[in-house]
N, C-alpha and C. Protein backbone atom coordinates (compact mmCIF):
# COMPACT_ATOMS: atom_id res chain seq x y z
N UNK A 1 13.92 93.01 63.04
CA UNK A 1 13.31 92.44 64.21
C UNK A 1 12.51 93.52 64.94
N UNK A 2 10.89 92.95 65.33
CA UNK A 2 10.28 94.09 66.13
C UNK A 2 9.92 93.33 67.23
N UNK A 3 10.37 94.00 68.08
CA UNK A 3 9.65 92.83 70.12
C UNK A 3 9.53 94.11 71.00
N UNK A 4 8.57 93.87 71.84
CA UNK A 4 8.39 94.45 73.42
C UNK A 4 9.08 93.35 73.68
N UNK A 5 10.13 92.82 73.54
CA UNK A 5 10.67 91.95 74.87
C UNK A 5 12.52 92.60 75.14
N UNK A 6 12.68 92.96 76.13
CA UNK A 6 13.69 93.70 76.45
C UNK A 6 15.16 92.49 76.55
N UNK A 7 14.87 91.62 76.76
CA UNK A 7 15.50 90.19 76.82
C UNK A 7 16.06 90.07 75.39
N UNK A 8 15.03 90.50 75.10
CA UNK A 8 15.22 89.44 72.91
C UNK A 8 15.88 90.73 72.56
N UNK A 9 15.19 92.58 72.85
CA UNK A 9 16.08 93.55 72.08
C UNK A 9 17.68 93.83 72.73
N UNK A 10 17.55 93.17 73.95
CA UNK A 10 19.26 93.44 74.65
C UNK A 10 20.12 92.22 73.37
N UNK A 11 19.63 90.99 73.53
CA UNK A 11 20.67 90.18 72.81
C UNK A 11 20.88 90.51 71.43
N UNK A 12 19.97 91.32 70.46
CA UNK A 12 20.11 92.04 69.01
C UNK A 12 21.17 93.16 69.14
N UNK A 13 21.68 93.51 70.25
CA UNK A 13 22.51 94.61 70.16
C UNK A 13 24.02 94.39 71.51
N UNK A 14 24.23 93.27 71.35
CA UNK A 14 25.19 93.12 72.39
C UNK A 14 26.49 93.79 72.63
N UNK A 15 27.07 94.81 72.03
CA UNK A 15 27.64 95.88 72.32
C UNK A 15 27.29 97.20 72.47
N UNK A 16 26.19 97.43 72.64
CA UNK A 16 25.41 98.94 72.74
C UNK A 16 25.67 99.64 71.49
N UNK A 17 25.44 100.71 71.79
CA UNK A 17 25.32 101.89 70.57
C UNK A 17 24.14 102.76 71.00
N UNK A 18 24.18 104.02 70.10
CA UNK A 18 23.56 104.62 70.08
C UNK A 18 21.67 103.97 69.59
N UNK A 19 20.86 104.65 70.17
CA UNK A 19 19.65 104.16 70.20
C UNK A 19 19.05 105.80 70.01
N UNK A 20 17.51 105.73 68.68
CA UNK A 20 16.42 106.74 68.78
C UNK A 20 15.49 106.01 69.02
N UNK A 21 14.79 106.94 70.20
CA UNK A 21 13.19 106.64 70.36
C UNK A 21 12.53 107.74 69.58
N UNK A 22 11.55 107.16 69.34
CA UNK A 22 10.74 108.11 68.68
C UNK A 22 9.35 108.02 69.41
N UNK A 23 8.34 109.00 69.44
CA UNK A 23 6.93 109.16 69.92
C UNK A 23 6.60 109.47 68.66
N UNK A 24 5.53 108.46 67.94
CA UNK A 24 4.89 108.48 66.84
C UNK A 24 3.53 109.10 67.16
N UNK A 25 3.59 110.26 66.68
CA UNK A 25 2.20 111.23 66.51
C UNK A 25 1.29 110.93 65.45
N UNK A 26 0.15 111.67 65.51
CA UNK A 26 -0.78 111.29 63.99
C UNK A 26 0.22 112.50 63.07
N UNK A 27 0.44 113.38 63.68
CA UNK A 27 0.41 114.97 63.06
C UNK A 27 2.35 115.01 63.10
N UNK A 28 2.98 114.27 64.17
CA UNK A 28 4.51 114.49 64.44
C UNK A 28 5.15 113.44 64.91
N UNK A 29 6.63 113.71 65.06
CA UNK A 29 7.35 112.36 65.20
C UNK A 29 8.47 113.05 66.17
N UNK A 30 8.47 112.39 67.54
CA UNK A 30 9.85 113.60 68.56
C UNK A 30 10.48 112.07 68.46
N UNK A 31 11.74 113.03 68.65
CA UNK A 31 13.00 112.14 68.46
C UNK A 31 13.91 112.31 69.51
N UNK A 32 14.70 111.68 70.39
CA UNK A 32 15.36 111.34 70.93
C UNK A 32 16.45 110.32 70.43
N UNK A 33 17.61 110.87 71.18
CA UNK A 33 19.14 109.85 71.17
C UNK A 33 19.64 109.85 72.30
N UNK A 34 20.22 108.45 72.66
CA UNK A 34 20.84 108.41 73.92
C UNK A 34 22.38 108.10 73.33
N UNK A 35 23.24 108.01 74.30
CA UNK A 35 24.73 107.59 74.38
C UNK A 35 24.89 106.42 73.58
N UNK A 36 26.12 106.14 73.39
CA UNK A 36 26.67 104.53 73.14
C UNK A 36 26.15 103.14 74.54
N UNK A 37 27.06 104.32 75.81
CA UNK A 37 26.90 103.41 76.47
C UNK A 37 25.23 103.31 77.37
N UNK A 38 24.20 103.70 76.75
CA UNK A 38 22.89 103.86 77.28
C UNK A 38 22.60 104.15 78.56
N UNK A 39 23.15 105.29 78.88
CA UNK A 39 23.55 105.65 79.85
C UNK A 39 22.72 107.50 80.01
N UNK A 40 21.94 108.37 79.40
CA UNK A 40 21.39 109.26 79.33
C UNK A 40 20.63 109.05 77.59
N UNK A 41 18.93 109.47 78.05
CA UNK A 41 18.52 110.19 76.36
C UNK A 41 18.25 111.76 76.48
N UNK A 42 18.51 112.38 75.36
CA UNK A 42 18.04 113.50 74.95
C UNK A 42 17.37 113.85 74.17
N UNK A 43 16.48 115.06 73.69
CA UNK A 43 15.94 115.12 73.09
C UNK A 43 16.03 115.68 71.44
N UNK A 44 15.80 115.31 70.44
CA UNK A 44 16.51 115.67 69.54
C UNK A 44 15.77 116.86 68.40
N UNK A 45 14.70 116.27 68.01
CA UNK A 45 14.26 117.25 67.58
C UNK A 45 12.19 116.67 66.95
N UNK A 46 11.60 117.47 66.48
CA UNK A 46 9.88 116.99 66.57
C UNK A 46 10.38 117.04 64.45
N UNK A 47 9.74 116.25 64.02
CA UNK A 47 9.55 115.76 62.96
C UNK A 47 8.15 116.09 62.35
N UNK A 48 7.39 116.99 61.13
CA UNK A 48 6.34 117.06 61.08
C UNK A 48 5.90 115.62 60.12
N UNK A 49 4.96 115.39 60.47
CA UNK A 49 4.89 113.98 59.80
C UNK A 49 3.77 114.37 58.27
N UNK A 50 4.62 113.40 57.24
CA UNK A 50 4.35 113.76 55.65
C UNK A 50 4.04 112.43 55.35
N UNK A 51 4.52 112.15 53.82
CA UNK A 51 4.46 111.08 53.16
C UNK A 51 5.58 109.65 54.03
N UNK A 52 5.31 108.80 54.03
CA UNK A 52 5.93 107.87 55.18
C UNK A 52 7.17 107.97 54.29
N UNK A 53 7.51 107.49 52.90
CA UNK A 53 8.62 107.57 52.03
C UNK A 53 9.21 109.00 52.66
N UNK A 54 9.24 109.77 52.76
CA UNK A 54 9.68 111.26 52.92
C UNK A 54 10.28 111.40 54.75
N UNK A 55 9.32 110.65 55.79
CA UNK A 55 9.92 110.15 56.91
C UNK A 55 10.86 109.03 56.74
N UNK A 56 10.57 108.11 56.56
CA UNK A 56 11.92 107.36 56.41
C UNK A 56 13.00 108.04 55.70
N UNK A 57 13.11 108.75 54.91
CA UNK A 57 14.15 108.94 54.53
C UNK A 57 14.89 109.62 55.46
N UNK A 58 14.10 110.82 56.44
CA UNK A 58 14.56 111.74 57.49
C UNK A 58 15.37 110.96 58.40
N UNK A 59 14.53 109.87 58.77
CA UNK A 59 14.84 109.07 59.83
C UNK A 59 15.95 107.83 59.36
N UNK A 60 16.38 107.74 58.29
CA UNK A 60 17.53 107.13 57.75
C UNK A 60 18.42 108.00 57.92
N UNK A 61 18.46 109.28 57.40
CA UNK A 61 19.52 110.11 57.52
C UNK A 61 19.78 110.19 59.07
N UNK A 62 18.99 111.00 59.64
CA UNK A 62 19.34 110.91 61.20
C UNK A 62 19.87 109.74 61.65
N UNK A 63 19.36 108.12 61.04
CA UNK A 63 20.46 107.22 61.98
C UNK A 63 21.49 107.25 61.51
N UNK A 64 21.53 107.47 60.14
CA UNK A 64 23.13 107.32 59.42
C UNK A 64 24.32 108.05 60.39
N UNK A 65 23.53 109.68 60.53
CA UNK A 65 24.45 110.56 60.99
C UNK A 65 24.93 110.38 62.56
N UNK A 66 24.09 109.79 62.96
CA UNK A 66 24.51 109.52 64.53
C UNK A 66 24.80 107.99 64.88
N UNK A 67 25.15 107.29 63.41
CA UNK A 67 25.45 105.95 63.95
C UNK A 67 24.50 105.20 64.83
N UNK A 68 23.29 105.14 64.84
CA UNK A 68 22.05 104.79 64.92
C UNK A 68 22.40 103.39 65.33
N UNK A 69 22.15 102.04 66.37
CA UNK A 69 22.22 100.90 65.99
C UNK A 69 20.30 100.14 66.34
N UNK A 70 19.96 100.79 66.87
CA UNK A 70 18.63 100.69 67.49
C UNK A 70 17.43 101.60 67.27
N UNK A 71 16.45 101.43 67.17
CA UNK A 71 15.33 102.03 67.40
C UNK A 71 14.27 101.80 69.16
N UNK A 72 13.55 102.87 69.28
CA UNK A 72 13.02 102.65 70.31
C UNK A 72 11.48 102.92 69.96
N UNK A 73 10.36 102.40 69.85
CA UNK A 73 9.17 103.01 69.56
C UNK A 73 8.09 103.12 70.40
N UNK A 74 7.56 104.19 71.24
CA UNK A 74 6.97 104.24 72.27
C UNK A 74 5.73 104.17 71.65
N UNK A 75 4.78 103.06 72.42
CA UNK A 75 3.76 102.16 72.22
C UNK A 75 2.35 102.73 73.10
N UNK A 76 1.77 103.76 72.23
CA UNK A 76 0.74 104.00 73.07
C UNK A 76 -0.40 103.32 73.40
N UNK A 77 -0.54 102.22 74.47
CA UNK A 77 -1.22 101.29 75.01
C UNK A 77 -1.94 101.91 75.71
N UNK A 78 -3.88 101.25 75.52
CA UNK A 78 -4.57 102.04 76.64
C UNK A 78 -4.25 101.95 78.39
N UNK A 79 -4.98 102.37 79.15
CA UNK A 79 -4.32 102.28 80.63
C UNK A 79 -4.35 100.55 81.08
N UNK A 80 -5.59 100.25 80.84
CA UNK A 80 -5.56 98.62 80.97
C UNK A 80 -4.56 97.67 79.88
N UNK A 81 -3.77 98.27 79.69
CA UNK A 81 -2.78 97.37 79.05
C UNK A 81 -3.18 96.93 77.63
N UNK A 82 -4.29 97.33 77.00
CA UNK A 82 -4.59 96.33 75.77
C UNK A 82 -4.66 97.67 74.29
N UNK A 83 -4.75 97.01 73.48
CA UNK A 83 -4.44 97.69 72.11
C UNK A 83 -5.61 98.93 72.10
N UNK A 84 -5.11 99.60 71.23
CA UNK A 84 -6.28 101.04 70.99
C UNK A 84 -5.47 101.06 69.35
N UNK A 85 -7.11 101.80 68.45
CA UNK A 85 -6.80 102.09 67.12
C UNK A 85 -4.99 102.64 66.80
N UNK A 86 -4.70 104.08 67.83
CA UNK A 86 -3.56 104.21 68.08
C UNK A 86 -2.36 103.28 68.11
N UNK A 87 -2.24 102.31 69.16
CA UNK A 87 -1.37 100.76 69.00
C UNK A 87 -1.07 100.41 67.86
N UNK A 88 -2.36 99.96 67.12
CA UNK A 88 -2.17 99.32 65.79
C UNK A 88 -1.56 100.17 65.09
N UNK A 89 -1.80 101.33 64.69
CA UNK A 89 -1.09 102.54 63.96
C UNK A 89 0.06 102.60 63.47
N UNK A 90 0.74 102.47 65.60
CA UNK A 90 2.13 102.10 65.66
C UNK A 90 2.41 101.07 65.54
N UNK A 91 2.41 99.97 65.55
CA UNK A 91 2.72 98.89 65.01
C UNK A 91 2.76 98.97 63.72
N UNK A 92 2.31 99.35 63.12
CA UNK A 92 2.12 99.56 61.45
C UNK A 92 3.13 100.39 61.18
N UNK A 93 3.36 101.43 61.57
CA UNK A 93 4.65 102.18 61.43
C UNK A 93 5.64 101.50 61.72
N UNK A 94 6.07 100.93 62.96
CA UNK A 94 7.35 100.24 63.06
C UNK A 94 7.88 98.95 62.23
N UNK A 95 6.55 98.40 61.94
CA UNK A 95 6.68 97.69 60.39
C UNK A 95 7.18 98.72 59.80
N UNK A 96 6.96 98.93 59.24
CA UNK A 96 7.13 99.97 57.85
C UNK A 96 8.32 100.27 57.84
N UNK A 97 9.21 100.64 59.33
CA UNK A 97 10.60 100.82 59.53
C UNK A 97 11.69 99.79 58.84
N UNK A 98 11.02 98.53 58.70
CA UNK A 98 12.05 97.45 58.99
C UNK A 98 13.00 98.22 57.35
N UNK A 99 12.82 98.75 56.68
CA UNK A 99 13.74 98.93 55.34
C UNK A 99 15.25 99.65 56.24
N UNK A 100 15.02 100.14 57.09
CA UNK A 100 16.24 100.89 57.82
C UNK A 100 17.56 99.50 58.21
N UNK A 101 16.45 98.44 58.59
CA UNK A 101 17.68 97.34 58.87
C UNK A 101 18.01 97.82 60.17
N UNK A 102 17.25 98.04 61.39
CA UNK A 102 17.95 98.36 62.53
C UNK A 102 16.69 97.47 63.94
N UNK A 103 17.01 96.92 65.04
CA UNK A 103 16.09 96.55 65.72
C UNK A 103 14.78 97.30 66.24
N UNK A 104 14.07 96.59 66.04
CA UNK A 104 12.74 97.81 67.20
C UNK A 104 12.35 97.07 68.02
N UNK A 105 12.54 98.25 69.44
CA UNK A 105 11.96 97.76 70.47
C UNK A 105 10.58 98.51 70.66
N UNK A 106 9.32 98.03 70.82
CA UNK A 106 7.86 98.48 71.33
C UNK A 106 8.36 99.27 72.88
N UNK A 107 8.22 100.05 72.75
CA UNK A 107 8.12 100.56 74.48
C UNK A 107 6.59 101.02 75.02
N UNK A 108 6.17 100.60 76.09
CA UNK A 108 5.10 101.10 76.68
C UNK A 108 5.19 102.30 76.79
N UNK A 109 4.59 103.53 76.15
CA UNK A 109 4.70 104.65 76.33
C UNK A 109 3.39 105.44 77.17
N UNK A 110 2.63 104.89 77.97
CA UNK A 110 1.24 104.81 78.14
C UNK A 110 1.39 106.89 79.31
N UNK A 111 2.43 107.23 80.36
CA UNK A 111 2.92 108.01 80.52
C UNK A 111 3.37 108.39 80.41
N UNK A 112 3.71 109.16 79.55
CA UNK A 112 5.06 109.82 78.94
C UNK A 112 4.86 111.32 78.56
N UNK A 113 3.49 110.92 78.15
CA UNK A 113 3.50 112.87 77.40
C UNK A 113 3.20 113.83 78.76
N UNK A 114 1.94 113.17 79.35
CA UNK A 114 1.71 113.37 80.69
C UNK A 114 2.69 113.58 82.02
N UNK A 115 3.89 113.11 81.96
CA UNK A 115 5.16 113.20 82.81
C UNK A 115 5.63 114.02 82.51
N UNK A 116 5.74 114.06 81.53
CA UNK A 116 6.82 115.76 79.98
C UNK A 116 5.58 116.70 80.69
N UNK A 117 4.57 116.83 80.13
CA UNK A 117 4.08 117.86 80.35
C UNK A 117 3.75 118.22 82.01
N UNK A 118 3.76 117.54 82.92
CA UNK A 118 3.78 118.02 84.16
C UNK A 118 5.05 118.55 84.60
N UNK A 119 6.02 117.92 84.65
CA UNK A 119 7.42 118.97 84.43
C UNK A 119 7.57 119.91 84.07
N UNK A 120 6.67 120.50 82.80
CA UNK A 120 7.23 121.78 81.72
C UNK A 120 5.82 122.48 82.97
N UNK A 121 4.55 122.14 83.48
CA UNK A 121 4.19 123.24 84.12
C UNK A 121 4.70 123.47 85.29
N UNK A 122 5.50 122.34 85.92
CA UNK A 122 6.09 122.81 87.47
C UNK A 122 7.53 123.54 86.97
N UNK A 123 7.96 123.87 85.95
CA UNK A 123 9.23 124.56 85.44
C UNK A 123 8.47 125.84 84.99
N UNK A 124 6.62 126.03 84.70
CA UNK A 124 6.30 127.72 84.67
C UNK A 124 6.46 128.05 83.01
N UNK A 125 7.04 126.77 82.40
CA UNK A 125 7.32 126.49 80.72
C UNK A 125 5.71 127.37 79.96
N UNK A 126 5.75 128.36 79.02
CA UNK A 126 4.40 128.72 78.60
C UNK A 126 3.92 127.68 77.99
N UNK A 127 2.63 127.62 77.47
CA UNK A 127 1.36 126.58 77.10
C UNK A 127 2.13 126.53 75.52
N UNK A 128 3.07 127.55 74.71
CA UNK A 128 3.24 127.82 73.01
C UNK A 128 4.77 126.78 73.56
N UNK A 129 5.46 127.27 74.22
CA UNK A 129 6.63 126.81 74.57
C UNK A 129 6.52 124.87 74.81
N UNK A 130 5.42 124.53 75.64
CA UNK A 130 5.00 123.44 76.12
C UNK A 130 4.45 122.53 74.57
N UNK A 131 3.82 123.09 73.85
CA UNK A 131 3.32 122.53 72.67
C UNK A 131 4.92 122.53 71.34
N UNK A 132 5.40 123.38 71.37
CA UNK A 132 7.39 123.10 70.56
C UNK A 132 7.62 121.85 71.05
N UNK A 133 7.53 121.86 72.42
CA UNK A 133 8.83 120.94 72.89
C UNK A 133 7.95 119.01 73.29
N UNK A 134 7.23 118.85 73.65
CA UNK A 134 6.56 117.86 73.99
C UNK A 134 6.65 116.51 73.25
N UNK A 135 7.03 116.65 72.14
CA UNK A 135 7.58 114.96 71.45
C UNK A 135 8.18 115.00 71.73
N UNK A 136 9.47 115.57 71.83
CA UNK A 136 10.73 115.45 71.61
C UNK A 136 11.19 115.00 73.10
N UNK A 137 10.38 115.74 74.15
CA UNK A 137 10.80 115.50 75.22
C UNK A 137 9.94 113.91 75.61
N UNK A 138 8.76 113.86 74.85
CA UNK A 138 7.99 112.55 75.27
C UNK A 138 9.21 111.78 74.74
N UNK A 139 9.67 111.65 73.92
CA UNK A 139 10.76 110.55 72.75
C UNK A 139 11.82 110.34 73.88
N UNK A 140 12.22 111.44 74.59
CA UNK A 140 13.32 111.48 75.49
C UNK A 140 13.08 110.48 76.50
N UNK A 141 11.83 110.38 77.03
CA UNK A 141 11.08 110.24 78.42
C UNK A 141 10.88 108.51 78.29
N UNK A 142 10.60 108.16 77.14
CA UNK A 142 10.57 106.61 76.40
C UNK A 142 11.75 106.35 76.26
N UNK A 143 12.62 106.58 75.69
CA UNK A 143 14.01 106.15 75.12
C UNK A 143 14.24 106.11 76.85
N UNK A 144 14.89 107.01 77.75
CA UNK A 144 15.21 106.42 78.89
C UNK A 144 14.88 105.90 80.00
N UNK A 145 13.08 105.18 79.74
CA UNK A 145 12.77 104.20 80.36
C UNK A 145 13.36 103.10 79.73
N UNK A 146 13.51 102.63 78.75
CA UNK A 146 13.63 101.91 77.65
C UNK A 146 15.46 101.92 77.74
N UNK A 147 16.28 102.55 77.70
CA UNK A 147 17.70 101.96 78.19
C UNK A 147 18.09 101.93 79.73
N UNK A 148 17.16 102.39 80.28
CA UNK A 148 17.44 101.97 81.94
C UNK A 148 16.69 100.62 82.19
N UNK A 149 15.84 100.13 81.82
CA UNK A 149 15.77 98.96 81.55
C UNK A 149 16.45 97.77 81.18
N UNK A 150 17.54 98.38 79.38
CA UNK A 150 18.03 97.55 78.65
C UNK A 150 19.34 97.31 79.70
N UNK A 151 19.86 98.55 80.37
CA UNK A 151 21.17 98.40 81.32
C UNK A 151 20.82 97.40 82.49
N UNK A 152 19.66 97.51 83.20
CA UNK A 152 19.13 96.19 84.10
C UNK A 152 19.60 94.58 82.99
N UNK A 153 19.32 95.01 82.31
CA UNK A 153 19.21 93.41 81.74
C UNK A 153 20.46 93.00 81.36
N UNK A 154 21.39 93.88 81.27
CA UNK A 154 22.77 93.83 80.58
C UNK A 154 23.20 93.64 82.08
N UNK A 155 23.39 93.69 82.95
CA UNK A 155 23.57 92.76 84.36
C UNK A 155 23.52 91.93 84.69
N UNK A 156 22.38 91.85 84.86
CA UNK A 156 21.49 90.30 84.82
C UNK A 156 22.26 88.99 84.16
């Protein structure tokens, strides 16, 4: 199952679990994991991106090992809300996921790298330091818009 609808990805997972977002790069892939109870994400680690067979497999192992029940895929949408070559990309990738057998949720990722990276310069982070860390922390920055959300709805 792939939806931007937070409604349809809360009821695919009605006991929580662990969840990765990922920020799908042309060039990299940052990864993030949050808790069981979706309750904090972190950042996990930047993925150089290869043959898609050769990522999935990475990204199978990583859910295997952390008990994975979700995916999160931050959706780079232009500012007016509508598709860019990018979008489609990702969409095409998160297709491509479905062999994992796990839900995907689309997340609007439209601020994210931009938020990461204004943080890392008000923290004084160097420009080499800032370029390491920036998927991983964008992946972070998506994944916990994306379960502070899913916890609103699990209220509701």
């Amino acid at each position: 199952m792939i939806t931007a609808s937070v409604p349809e990805y809360r009821a695919a997972l009605p006991s929580g679990g662990r969840l990765l977002g990922l920020d799908v790069g042309t060039r990299t892939i940052g990864l993030a994991l949050c808790d069981a109870g979706w309750s904090f994400a972190s950042p996990a680690e930047t993925i150089a991106r290869g043959k898609f067979t050769a990522d999935l497999a990475r990204l199978r192992a990583l859910a295997e090992a952390q008990r994975v029940r979700g995916l999160i895929v931050g959706l780079p949408l232009n500012m007016d809300g509508t598709d860019s070559p990018r979008t489609q990309a990702t969409r095409a990738f998160a297709r491509n996921l479905q062999p994992l057998g796990l839900p995907v949720l689309l997340w609007d990722e439209r601020w994210s790298t931009q938020a990461v990276e204004r943080a890392m310069i008000a923290a004084d982070t160097t420009r080499a330091r800032r370029a390491e860390l920036v998927d991983k922390l964008a992946a972070a920055h998506i994944l916990q818009g994306a379960i502070d959300a899913l916890a609103l709805q699990g209220e509701a």
